[in-house]
Each structure stands twice: as C-alpha cells, then as structure tokens.
Protein backbone atom coordinates (compact mmCIF):
# COMPACT_ATOMS: atom_id res chain seq x y z
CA UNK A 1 -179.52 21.64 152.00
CA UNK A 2 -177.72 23.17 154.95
CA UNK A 3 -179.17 23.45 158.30
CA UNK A 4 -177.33 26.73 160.34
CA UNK A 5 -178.57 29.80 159.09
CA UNK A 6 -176.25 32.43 160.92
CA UNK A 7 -174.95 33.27 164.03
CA UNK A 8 -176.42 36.03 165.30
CA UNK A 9 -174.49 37.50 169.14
CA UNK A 10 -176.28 38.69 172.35
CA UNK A 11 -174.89 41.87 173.23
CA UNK A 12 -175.82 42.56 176.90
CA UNK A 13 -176.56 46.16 178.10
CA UNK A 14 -177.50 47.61 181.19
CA UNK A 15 -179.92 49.93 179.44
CA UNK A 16 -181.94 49.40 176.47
CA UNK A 17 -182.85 52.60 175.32
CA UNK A 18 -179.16 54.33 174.42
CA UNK A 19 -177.99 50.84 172.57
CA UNK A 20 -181.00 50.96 170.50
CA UNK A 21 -180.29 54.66 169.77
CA UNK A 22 -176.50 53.76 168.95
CA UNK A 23 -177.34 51.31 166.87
CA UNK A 24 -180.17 52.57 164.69
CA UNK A 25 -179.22 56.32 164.78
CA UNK A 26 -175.28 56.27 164.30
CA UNK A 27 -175.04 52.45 162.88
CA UNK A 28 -177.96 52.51 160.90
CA UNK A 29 -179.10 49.40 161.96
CA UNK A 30 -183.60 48.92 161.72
CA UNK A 31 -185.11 47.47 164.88
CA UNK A 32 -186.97 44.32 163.79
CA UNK A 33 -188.23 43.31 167.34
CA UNK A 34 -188.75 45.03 170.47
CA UNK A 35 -189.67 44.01 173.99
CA UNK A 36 -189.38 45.87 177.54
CA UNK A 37 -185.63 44.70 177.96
CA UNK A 38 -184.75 43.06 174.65
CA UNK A 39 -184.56 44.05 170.98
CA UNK A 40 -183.53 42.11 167.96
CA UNK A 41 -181.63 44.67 165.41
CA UNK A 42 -180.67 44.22 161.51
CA UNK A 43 -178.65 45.65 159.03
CA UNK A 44 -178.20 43.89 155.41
CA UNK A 45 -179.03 40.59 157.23
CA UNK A 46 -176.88 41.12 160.25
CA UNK A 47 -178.26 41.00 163.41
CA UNK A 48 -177.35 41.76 167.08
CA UNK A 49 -179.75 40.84 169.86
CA UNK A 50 -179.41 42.88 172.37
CA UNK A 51 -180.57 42.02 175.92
CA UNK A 52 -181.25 44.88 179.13
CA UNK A 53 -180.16 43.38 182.30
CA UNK A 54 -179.14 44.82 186.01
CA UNK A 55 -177.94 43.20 189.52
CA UNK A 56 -177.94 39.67 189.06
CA UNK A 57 -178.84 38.98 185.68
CA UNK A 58 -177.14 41.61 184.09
CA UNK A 59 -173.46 41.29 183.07
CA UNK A 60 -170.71 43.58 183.21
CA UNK A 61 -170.58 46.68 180.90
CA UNK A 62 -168.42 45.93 177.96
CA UNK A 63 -164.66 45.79 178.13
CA UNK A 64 -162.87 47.72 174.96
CA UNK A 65 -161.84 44.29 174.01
CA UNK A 66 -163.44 42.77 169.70
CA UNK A 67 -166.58 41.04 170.98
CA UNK A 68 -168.43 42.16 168.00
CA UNK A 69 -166.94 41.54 164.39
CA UNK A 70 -169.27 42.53 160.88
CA UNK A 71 -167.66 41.30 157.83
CA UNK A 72 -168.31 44.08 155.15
CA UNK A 73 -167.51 43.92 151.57
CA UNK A 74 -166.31 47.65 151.62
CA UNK A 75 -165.37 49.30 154.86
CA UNK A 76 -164.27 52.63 153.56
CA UNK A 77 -167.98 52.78 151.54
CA UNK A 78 -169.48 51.84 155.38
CA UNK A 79 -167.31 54.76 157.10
CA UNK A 80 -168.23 57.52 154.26
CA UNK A 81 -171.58 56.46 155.17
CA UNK A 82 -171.59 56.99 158.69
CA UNK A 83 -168.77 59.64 159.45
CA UNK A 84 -171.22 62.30 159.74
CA UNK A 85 -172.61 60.24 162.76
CA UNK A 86 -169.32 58.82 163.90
CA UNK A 87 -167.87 61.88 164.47
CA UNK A 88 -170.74 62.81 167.23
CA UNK A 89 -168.73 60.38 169.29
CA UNK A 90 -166.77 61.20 172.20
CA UNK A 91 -163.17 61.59 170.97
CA UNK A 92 -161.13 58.37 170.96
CA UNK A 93 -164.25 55.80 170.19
CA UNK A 94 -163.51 55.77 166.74
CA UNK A 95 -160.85 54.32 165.15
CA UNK A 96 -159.76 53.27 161.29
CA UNK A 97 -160.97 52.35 158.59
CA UNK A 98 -157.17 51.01 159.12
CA UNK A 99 -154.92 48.01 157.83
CA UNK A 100 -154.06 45.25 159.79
CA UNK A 101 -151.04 42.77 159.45
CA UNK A 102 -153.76 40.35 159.85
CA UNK A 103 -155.26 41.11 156.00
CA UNK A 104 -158.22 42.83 156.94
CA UNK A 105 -159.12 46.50 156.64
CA UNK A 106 -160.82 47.35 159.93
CA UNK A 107 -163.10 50.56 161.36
CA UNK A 108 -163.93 49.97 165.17
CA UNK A 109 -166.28 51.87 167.06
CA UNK A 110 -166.83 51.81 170.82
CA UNK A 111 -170.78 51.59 171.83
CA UNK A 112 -172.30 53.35 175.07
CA UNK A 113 -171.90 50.24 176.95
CA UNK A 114 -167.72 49.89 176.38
CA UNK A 115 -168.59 46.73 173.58
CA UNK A 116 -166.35 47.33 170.58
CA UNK A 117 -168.09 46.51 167.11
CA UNK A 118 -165.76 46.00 164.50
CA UNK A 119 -166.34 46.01 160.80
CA UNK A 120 -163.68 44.74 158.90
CA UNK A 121 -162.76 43.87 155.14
CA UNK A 122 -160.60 40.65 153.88
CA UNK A 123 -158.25 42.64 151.96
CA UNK A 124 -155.96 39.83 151.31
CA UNK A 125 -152.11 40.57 152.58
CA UNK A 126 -151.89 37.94 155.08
C-alpha cells in the first residue's frame, strides 16, 4: 500500500476573512477547519490551507504568477458552474477556459490576495 496521500499547498494571505469568502462563495470550495488565522478548505478532495499572516510572519501578497494548479476532469463543466460568480470579478481576473500549446485546457482566476489558481484539463495535443 502507498504511503503519500496528497499534496495539499499553503496559500498565505494577509487576511483571512476575504480568502475564505473567495473561496467558498465564488469557488465553491466547503471550509472543513477553521482557526483565528488559518483555515483548511475542500472541494471534491482538494484542499488549500490557507494561513493569515502580517509583518514578520506574513509573506508577500501573491504575484499573478501559477502558484496554484487543480487538475479537473472537465474545465468548461467547472466554468458553467461558476460564471455567474466569476463574472462578479473585477474585469481582467478571469481568464479562459482556453487552450494551451502545452495540452491542457486552462481557466485561471486571480484571488483577492494577487495568487492565481488555475484549473486546467489534460486535453492531450502536446
């Protein structure tokens, strides 16, 4: 029997509150665990810990730049889904669903913060 599970990322936020809004309101995602600065959130068995820090144990806000990648098994089913809440974004933090050169079929979405969460679909042309 194999021993790793998942991997499951840390995204680090200065404030709690608006991730966890981003995430379970636009997203979808359910909040499994909650503490004063921390919350553990899940979709389909996907998970994103997501830590509240400032000054010197916080981190920069996020930079635009893939940091967070879901593989889905239908991307255009996941944006039907969630255009309604998508397009409450400011203009410009939505892109796709898309083809890449790469072979995937990608729909990226900026969070509060600046982190970029990408759900993408093997489609197979690379």
């Amino acid at each position: 029997m194999s021993n790793f599970i998942q991997i499951t990322p840390f995204m680090h936020v200065a404030v709690l509150e608006p991730a966890l809004t981003f995430f379970t309101k636009v997203l979808g995602f359910k909040v499994l665990y909650r503490m004063e600065d921390y919350a553990y959130v899940e979709r389909e068995g996907a998970g994103i810990r997501i830590l509240a820090g400032q000054g010197e144990n916080g981190s920069p806000p996020g930079n635009r730049r893939f940091c967070y990648y879901v593989d889905v098994r239908d991307v255009d089913a996941l944006y039907g889904e969630l255009k309604p809440r998508l397009d409450t974004l400011p203009p410009g933090d939505v892109h796709g669903p898309v083809d890449q050169p790469y072979g995937q079929r990608e729909l990226l979405v900026l969070a509060p913060d600046g982190n970029l969460i990408v759900f993408g679909q093997a489609t197979g042309g690379v």
